[in-house]
C-alpha atoms as a PDB file:
ATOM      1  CA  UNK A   1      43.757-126.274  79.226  1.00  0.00           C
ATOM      2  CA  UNK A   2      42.270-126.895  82.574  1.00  0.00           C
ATOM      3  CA  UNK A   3      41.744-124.155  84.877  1.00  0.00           C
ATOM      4  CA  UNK A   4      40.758-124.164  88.560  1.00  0.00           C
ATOM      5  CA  UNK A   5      38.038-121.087  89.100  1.00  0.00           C
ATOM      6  CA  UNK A   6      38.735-120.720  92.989  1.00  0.00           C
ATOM      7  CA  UNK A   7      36.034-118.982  95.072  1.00  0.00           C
ATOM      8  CA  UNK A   8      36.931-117.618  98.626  1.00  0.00           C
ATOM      9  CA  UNK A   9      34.611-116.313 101.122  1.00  0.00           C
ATOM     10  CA  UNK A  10      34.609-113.716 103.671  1.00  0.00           C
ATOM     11  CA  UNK A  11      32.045-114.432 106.344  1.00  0.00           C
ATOM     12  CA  UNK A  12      31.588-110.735 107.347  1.00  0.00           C
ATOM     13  CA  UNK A  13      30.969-109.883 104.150  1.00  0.00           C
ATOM     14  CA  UNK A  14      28.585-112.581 102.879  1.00  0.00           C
ATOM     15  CA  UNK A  15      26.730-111.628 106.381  1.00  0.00           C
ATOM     16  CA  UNK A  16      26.404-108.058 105.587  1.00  0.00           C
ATOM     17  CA  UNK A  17      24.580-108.767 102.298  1.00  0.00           C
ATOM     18  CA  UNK A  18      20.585-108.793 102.648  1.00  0.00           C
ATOM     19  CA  UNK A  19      18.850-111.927 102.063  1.00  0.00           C
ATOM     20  CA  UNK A  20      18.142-111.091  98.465  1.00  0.00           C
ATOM     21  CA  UNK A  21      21.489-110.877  97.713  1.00  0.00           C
ATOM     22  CA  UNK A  22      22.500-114.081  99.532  1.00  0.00           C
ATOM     23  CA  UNK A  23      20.107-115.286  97.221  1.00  0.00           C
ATOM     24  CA  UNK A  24      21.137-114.121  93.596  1.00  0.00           C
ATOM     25  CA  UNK A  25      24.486-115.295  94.327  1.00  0.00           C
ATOM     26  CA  UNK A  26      22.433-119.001  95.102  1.00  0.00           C
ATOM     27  CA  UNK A  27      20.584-118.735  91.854  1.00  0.00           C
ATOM     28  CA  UNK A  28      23.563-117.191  90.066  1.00  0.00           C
ATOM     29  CA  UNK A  29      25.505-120.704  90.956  1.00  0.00           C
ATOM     30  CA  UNK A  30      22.113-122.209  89.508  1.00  0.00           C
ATOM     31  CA  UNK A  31      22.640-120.199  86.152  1.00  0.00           C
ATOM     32  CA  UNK A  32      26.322-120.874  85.776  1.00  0.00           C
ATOM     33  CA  UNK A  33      26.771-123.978  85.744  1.00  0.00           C
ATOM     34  CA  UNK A  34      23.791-124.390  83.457  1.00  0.00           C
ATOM     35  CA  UNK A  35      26.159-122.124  80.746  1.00  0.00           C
ATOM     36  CA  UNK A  36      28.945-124.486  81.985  1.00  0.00           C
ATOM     37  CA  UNK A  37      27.491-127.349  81.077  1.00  0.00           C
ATOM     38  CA  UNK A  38      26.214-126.416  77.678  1.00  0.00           C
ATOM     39  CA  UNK A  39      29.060-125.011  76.465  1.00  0.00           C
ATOM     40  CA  UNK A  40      31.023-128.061  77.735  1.00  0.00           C
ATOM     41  CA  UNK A  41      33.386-126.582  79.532  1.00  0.00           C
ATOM     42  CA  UNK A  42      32.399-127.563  83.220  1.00  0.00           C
ATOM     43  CA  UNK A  43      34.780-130.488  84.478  1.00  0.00           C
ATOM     44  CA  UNK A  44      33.761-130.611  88.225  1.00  0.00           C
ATOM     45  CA  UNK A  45      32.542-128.399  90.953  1.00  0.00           C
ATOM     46  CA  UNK A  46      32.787-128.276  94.338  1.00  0.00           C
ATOM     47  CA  UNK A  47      31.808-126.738  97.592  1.00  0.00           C
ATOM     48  CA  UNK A  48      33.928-126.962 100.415  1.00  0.00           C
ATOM     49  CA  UNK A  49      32.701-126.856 104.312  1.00  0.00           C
ATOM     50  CA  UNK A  50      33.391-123.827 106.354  1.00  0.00           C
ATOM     51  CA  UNK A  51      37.370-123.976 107.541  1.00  0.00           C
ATOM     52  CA  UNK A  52      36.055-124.663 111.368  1.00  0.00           C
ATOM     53  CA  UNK A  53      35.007-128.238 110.041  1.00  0.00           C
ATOM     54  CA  UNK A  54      38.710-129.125 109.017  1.00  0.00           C
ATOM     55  CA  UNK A  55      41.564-130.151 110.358  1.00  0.00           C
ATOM     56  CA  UNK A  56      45.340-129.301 109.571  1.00  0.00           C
ATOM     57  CA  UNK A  57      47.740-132.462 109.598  1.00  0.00           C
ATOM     58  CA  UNK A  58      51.574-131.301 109.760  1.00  0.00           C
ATOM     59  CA  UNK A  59      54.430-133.833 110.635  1.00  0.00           C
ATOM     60  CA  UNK A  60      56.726-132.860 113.496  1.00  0.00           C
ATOM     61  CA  UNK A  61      59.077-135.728 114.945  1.00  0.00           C
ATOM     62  CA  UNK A  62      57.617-138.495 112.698  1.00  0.00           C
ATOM     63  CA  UNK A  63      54.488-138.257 113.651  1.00  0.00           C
ATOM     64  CA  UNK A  64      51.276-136.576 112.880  1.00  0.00           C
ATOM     65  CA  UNK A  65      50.472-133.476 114.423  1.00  0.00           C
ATOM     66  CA  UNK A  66      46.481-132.713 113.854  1.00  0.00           C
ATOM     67  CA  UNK A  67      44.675-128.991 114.663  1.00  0.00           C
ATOM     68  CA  UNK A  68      41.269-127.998 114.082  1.00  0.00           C
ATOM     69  CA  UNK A  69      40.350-125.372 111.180  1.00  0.00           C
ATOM     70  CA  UNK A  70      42.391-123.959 108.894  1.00  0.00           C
ATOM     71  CA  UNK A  71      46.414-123.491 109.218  1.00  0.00           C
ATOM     72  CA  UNK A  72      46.196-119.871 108.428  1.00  0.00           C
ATOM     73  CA  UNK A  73      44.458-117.100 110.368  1.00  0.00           C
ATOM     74  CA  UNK A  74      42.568-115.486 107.793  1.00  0.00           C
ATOM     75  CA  UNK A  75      39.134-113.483 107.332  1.00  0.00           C
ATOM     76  CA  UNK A  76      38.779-115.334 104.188  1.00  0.00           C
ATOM     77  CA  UNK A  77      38.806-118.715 103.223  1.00  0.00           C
ATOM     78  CA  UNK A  78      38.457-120.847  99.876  1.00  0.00           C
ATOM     79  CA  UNK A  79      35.117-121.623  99.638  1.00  0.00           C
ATOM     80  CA  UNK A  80      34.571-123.956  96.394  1.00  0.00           C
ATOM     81  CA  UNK A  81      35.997-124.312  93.139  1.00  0.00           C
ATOM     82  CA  UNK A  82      34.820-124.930  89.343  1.00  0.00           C
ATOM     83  CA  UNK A  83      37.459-127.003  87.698  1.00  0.00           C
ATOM     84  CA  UNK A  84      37.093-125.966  83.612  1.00  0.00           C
ATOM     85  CA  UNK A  85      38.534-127.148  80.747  1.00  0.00           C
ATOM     86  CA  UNK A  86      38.655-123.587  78.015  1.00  0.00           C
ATOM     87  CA  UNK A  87      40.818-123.189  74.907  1.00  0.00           C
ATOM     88  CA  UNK A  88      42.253-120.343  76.492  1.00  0.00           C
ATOM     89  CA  UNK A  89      43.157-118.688  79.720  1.00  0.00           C
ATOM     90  CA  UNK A  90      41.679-115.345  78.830  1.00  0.00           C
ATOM     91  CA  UNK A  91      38.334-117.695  78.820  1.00  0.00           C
ATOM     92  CA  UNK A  92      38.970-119.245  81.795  1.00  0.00           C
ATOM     93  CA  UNK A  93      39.300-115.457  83.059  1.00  0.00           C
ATOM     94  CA  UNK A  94      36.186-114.205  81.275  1.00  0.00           C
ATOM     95  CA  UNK A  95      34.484-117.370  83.363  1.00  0.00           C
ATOM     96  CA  UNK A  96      35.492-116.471  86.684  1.00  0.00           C
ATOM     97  CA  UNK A  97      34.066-113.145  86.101  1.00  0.00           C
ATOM     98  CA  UNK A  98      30.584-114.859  85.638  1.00  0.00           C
ATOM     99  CA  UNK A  99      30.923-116.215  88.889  1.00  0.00           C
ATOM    100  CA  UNK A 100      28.250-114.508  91.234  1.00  0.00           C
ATOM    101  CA  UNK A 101      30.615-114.263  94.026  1.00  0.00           C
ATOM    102  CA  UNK A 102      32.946-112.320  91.781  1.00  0.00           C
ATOM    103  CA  UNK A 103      30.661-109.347  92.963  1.00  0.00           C
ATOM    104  CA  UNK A 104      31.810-109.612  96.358  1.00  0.00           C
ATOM    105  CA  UNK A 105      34.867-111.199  96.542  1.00  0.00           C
ATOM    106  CA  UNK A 106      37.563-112.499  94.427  1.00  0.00           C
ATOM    107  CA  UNK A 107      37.817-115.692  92.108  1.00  0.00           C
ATOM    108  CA  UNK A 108      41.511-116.987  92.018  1.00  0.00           C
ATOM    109  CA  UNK A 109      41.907-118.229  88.284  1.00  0.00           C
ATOM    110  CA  UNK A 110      44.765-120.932  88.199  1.00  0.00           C
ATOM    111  CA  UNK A 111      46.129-123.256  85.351  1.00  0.00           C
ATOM    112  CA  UNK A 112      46.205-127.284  86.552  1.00  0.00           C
ATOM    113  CA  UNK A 113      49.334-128.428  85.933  1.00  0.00           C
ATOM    114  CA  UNK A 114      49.480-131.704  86.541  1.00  0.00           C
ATOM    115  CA  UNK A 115      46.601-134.268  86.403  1.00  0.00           C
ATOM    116  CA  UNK A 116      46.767-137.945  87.572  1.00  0.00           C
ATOM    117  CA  UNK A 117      47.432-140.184  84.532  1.00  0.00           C
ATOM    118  CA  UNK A 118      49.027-137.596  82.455  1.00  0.00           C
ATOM    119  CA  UNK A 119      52.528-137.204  81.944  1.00  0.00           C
ATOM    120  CA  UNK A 120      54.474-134.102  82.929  1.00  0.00           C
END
């Protein structure tokens, strides 16, 4: 099963942390996708600019309607993801709990249900 490890980030927060611990959560990315990897369960991962770099595309009359950032207001924002592929989803949680930014904020755990090229 394929599970989406979803990391968010709250910028207040993450700026309240001293540079050490800035850094362990650098080097703790470092160590897991090392385990990841070895164990075979690391699909993809990815890091995802900070929400003021993106732009929200809704339709309203036919026609595109673009805004900078994010659509919703929030302190905290989805930062990255590991996409893994465990034998269970009490691994996939055990996982996400390895995730250095577990520490400080939360890691969303959710189940991919659909995949392009796979049947539903």
């Amino acid at each position: 099963m394929k599970y989406m490890l979803v990391m968010h980030m709250n910028p207040v927060l993450w700026d309240g942390l001293s540079e050490d611990e800035q850094q362990a959560v650098y080097a703790g990315h470092g160590d897991f996708m090392k385990l990841l990897k070895e164990s075979g369960e690391l699909v993809t991962t990815q890091a995802l600019a900070e929400p003021e770099k993106s732009t929200t595309v809704k339709v309203r009359d036919g026609g595109p309607v673009l805004s900078d950032g994010p659509y919703l207001e929030s302190k905290e924002f989805v930062c990255g993801l590991y996409l893994v592929d465990v034998e269970t989803k009490a691994r996939a949680i055990e996982l996400a709990g390895l995730i250095p930014d577990a520490r400080h904020t939360g890691i969303e755990v959710r189940q991919v249900m659909f995949e392009q090229g796979l049947e539903m």
